[in-house]
C-alpha atoms as a PDB file:
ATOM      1  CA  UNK A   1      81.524  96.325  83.211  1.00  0.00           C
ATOM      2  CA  UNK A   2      81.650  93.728  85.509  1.00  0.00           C
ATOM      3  CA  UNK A   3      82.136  90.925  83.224  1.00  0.00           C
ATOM      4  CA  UNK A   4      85.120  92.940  81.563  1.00  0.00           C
ATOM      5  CA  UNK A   5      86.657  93.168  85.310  1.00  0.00           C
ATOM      6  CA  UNK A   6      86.355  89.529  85.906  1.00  0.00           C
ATOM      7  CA  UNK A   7      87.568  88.660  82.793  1.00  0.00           C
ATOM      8  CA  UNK A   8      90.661  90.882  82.912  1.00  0.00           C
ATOM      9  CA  UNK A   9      91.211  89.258  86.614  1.00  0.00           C
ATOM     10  CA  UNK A  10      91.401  86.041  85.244  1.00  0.00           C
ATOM     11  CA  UNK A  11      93.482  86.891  82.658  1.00  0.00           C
ATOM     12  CA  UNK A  12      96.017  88.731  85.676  1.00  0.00           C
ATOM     13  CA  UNK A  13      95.782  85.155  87.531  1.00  0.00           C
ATOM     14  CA  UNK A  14      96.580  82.860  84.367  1.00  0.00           C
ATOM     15  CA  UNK A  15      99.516  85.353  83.615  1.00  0.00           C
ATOM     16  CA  UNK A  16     100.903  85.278  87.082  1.00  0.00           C
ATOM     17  CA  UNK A  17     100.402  81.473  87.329  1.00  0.00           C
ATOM     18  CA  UNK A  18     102.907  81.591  83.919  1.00  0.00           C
ATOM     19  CA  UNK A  19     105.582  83.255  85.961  1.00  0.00           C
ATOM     20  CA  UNK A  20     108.602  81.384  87.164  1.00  0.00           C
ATOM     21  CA  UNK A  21     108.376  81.431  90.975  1.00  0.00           C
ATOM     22  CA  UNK A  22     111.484  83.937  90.961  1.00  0.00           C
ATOM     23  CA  UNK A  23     109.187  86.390  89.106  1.00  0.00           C
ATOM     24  CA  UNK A  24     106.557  85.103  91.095  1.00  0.00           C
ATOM     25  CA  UNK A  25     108.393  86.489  94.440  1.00  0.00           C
ATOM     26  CA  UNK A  26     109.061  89.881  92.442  1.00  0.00           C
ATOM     27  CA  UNK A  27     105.514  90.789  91.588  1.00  0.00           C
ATOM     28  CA  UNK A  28     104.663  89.954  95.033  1.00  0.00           C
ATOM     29  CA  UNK A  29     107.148  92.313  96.611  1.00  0.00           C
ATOM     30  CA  UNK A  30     106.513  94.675  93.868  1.00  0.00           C
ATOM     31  CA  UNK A  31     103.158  94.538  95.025  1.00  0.00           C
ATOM     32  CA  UNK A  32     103.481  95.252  98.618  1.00  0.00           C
ATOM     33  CA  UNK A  33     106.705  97.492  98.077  1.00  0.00           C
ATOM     34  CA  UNK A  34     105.602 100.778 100.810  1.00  0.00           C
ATOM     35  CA  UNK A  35     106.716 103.310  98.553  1.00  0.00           C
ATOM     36  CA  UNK A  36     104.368 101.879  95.105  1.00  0.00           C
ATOM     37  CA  UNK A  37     101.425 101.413  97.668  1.00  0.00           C
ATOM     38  CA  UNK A  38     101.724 104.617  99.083  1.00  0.00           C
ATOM     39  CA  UNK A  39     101.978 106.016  94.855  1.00  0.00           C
ATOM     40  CA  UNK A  40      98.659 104.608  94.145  1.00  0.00           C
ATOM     41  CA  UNK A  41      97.061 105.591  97.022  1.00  0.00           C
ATOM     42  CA  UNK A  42      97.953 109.163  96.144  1.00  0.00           C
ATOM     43  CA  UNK A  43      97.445 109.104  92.443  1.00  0.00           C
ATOM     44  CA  UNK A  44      93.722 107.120  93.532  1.00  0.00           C
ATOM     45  CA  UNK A  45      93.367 110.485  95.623  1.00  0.00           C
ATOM     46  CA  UNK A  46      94.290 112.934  93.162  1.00  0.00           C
ATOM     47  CA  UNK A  47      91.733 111.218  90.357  1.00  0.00           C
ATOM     48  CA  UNK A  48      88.663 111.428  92.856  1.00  0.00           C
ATOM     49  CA  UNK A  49      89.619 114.651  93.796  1.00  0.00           C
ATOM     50  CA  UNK A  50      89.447 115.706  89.695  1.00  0.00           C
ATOM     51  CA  UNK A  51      86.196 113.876  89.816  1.00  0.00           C
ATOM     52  CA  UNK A  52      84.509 115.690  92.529  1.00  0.00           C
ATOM     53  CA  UNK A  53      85.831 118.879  90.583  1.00  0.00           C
ATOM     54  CA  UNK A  54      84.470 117.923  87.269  1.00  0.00           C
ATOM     55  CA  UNK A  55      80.790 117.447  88.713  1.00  0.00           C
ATOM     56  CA  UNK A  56      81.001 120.434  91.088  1.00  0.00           C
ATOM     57  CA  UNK A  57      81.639 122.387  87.843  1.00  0.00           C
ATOM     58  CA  UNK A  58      79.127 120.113  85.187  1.00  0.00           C
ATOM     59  CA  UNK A  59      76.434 120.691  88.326  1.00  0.00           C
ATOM     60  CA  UNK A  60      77.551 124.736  87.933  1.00  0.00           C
ATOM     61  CA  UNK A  61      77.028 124.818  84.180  1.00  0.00           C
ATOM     62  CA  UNK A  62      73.665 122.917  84.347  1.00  0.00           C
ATOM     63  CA  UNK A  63      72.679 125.295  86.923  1.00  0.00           C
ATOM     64  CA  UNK A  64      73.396 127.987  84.849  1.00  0.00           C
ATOM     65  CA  UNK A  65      72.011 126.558  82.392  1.00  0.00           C
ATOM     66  CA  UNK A  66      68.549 125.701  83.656  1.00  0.00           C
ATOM     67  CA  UNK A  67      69.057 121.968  83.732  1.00  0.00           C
ATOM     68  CA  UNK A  68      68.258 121.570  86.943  1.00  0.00           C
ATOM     69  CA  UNK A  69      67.506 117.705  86.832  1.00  0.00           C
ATOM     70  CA  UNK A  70      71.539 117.852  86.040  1.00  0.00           C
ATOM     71  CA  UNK A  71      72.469 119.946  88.415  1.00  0.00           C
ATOM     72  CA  UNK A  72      70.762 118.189  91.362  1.00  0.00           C
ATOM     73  CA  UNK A  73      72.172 114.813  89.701  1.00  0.00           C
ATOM     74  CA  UNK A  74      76.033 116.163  89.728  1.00  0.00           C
ATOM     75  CA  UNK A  75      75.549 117.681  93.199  1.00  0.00           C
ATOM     76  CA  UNK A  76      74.225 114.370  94.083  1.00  0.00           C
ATOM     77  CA  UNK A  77      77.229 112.730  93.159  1.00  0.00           C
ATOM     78  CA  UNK A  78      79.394 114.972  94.628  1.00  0.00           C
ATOM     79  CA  UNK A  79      77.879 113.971  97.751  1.00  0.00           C
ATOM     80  CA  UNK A  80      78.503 110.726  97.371  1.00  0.00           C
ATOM     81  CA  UNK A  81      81.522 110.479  96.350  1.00  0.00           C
ATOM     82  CA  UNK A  82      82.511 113.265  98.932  1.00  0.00           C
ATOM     83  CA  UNK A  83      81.675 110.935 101.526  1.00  0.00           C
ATOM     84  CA  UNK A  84      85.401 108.787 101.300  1.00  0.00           C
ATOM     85  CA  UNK A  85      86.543 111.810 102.140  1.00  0.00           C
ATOM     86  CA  UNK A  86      85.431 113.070 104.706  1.00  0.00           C
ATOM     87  CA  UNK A  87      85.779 109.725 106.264  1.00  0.00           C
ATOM     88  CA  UNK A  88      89.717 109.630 105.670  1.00  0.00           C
ATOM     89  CA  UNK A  89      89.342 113.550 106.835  1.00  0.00           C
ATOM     90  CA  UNK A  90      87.902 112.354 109.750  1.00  0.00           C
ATOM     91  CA  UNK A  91      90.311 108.906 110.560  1.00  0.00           C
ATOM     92  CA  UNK A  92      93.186 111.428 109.819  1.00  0.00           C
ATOM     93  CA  UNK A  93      92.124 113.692 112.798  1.00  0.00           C
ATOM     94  CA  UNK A  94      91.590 110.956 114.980  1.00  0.00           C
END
């Protein structure tokens, strides 16, 4: 995995280093435009939220099941990734 992400950066960098400096400016403002930032950050929101659904249920099912090696592994991971969460919960409060 992390080979294919370093890979796939360099291949980002060579591309951008092709771009006339015109285009250059435009993927720069493109990428620090308020509006696309704040997009991402909610559609990056909205995908760990499905995630932390998905393994609250898979945890459920293996419960239910009588996996309960799986279940303690899914409720694990809820946990974890549960904890981003609560920390922006918790920043937002503030």
């Amino acid at each position: 995995v992390g080979l294919a992400l370093l890979i796939g950066y360099v291949i980002l960098r060579i591309s951008y280093a092709n771009l006339s400096p015109e285009e250059q400016r435009e993927a720069d403002r493109r990428d620090t435009d308020e509006r696309n930032v704040a997009i991402r950050g909610k559609a990056a929101w909205f995908c760990m939220n499905m995630i932390l659904i998905m393994l609250a249920i898979s945890g459920l099912l293996f419960a239910y099941w009588d996996s309960l090696r799986e279940a303690l592994v899914c409720v694990l991971y809820v946990g974890v990734f549960s904890l981003p969460l609560l920390e922006h919960w918790y920043n937002k409060r503030m």
